[in-house]
C-alpha atoms as a PDB file:
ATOM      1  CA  UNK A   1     -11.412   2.873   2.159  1.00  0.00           C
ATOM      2  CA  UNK A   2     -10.830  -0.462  -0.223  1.00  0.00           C
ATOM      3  CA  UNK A   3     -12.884   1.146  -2.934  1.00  0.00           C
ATOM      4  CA  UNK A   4     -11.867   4.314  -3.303  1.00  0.00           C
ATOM      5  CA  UNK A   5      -7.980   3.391  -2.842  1.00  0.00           C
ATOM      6  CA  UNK A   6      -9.086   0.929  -5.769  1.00  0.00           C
ATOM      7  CA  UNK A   7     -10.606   3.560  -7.900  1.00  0.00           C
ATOM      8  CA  UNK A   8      -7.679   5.950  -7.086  1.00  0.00           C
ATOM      9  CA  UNK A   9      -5.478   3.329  -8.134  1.00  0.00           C
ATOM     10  CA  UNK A  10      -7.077   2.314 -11.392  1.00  0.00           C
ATOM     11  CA  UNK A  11      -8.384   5.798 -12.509  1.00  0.00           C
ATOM     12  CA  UNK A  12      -7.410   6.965 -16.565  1.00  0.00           C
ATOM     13  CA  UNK A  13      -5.523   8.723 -16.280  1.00  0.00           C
ATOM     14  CA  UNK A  14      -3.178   7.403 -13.855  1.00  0.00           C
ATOM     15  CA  UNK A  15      -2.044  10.066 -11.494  1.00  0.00           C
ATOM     16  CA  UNK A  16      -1.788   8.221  -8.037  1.00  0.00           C
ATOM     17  CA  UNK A  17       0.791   4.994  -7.202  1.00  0.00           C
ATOM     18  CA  UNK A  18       0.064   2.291  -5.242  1.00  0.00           C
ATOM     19  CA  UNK A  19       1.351   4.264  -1.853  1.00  0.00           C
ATOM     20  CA  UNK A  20      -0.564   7.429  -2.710  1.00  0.00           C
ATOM     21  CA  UNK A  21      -4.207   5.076  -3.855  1.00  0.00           C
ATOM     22  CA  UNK A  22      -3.895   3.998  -0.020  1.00  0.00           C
ATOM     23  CA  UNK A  23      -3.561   7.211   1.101  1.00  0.00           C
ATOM     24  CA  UNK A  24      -5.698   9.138  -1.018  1.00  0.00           C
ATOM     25  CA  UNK A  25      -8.587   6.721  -0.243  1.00  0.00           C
ATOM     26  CA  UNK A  26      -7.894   6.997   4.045  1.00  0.00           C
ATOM     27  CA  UNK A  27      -8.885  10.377   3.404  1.00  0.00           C
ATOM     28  CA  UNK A  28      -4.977  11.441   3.853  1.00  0.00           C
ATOM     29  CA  UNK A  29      -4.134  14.018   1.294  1.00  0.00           C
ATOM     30  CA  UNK A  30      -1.822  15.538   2.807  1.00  0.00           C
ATOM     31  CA  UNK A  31      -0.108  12.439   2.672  1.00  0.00           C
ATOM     32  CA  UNK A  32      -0.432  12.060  -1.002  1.00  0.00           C
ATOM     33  CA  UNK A  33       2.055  14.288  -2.035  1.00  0.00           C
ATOM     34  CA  UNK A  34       4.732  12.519  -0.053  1.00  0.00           C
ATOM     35  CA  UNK A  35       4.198   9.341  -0.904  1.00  0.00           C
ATOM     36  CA  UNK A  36       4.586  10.229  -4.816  1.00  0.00           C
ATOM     37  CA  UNK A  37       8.344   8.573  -5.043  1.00  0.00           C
ATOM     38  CA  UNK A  38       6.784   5.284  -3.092  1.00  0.00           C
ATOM     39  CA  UNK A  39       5.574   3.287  -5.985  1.00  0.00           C
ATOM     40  CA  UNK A  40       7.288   0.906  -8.185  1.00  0.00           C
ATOM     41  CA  UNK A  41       9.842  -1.003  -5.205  1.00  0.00           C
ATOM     42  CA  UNK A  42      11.123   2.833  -4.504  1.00  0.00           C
ATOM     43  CA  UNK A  43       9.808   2.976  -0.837  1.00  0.00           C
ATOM     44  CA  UNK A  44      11.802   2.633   1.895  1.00  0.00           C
ATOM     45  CA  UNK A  45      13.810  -0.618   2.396  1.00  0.00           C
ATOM     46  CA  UNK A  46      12.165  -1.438  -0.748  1.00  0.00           C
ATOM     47  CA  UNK A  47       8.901  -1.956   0.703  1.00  0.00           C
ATOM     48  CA  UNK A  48       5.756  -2.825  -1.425  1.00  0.00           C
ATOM     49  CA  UNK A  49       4.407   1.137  -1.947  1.00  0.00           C
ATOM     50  CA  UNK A  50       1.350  -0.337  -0.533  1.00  0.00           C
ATOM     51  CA  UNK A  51       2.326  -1.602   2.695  1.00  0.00           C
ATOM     52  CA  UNK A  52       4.405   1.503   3.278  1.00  0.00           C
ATOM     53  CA  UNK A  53       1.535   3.568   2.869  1.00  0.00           C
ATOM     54  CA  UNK A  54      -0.583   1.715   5.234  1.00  0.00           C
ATOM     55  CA  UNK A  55       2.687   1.444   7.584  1.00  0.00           C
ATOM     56  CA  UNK A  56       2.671   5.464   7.622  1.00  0.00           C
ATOM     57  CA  UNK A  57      -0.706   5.576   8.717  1.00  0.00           C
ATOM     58  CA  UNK A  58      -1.009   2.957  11.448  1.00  0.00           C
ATOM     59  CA  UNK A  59       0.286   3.518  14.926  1.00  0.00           C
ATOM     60  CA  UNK A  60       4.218   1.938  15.488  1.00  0.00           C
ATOM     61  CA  UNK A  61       2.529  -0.014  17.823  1.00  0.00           C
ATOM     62  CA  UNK A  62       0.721  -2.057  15.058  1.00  0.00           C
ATOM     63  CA  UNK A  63       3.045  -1.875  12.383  1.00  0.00           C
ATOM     64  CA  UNK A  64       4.621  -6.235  13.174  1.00  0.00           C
ATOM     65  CA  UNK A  65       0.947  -7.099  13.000  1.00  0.00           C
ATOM     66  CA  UNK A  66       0.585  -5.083   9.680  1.00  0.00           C
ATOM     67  CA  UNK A  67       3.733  -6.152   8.238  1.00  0.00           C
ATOM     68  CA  UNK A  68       3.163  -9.856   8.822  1.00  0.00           C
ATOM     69  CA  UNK A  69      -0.794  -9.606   7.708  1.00  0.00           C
ATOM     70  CA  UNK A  70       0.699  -8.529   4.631  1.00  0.00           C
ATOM     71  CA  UNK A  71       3.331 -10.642   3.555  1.00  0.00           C
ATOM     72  CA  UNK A  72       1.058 -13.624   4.815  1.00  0.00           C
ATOM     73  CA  UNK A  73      -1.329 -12.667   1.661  1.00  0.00           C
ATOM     74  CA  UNK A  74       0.869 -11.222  -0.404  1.00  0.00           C
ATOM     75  CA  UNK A  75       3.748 -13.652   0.150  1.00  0.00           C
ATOM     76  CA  UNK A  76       6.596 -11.035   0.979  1.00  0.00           C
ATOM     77  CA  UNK A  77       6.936  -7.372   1.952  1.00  0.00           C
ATOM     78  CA  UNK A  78       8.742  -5.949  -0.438  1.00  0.00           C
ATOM     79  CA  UNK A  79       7.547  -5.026  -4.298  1.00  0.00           C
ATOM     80  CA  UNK A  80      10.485  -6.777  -6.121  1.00  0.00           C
ATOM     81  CA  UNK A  81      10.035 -10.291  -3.829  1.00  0.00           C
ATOM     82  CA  UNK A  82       5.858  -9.733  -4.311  1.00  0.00           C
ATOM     83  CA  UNK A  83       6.563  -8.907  -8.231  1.00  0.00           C
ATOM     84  CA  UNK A  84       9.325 -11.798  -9.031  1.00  0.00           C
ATOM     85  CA  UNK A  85       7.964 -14.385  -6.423  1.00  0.00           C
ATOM     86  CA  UNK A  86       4.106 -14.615  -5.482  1.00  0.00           C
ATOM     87  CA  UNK A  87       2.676 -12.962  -8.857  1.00  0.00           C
ATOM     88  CA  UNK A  88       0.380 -10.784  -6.504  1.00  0.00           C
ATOM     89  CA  UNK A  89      -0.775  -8.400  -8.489  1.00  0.00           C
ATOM     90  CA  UNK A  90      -0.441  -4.598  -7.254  1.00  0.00           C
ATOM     91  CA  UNK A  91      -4.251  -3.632  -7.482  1.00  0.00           C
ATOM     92  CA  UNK A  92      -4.508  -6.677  -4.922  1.00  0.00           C
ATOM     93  CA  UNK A  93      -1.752  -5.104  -2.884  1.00  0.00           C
ATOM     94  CA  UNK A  94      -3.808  -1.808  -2.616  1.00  0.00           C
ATOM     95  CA  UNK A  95      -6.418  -3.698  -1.914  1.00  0.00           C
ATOM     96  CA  UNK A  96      -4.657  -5.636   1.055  1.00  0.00           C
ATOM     97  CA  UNK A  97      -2.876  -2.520   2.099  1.00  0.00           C
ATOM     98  CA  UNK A  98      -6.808  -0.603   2.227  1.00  0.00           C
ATOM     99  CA  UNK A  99      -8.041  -3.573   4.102  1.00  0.00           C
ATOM    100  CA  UNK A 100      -5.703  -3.538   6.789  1.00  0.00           C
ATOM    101  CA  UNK A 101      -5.789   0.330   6.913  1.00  0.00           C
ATOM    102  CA  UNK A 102      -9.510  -0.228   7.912  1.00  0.00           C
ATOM    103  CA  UNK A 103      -8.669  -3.342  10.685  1.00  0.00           C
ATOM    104  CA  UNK A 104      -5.883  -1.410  12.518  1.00  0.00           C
ATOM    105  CA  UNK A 105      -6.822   1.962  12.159  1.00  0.00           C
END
């Protein structure tokens, strides 16, 4: 799942965000679609696109142990506080975000 969210993410031209590379490379297409207004800080609660995507995925049972994973590597949970603070870049949150879709999934 890391690589082909990776080569979703990076493809020329760019027609997938960082919430729809996760998704896309999970195999969830149908998920795609609705994830298109997720990148760039616009998820919900201004979650990293990323961690959203892998948050819609995931069971609610799983989604503390997600959400901490995350901002333990990426050094907060949301895109603005990942952008501004930790320098993290986002192909290393799509990364993270494909990694953990493939531990708790």
């Amino acid at each position: 799942m890391k690589n082909e969210a990776l080569t979703y993410f990076k493809a020329v031209p760019k027609r997938h965000n960082c919430a729809q590379s996760v998704a896309a490379g999970a195999g969830k297409e149908d998920l795609v679609q609705e994830l298109a207004a997720c990148g760039g800080g616009r998820a919900p609660e201004g979650l990293c696109g990323a961690l959203y995507a892998v948050l819609r995925l995931a069971p609610a049972s799983e989604h503390e142990r997600i959400r901490k994973a995350f901002a333990a590597k990426a050094g907060a949970e949301t895109c603005r506080a990942i952008k501004t603070g930790s320098g993290f870049p986002c192909e290393e949150c799509v990364r993270l975000a494909a990694e953990l879709s493939e531990e708790f999934l």
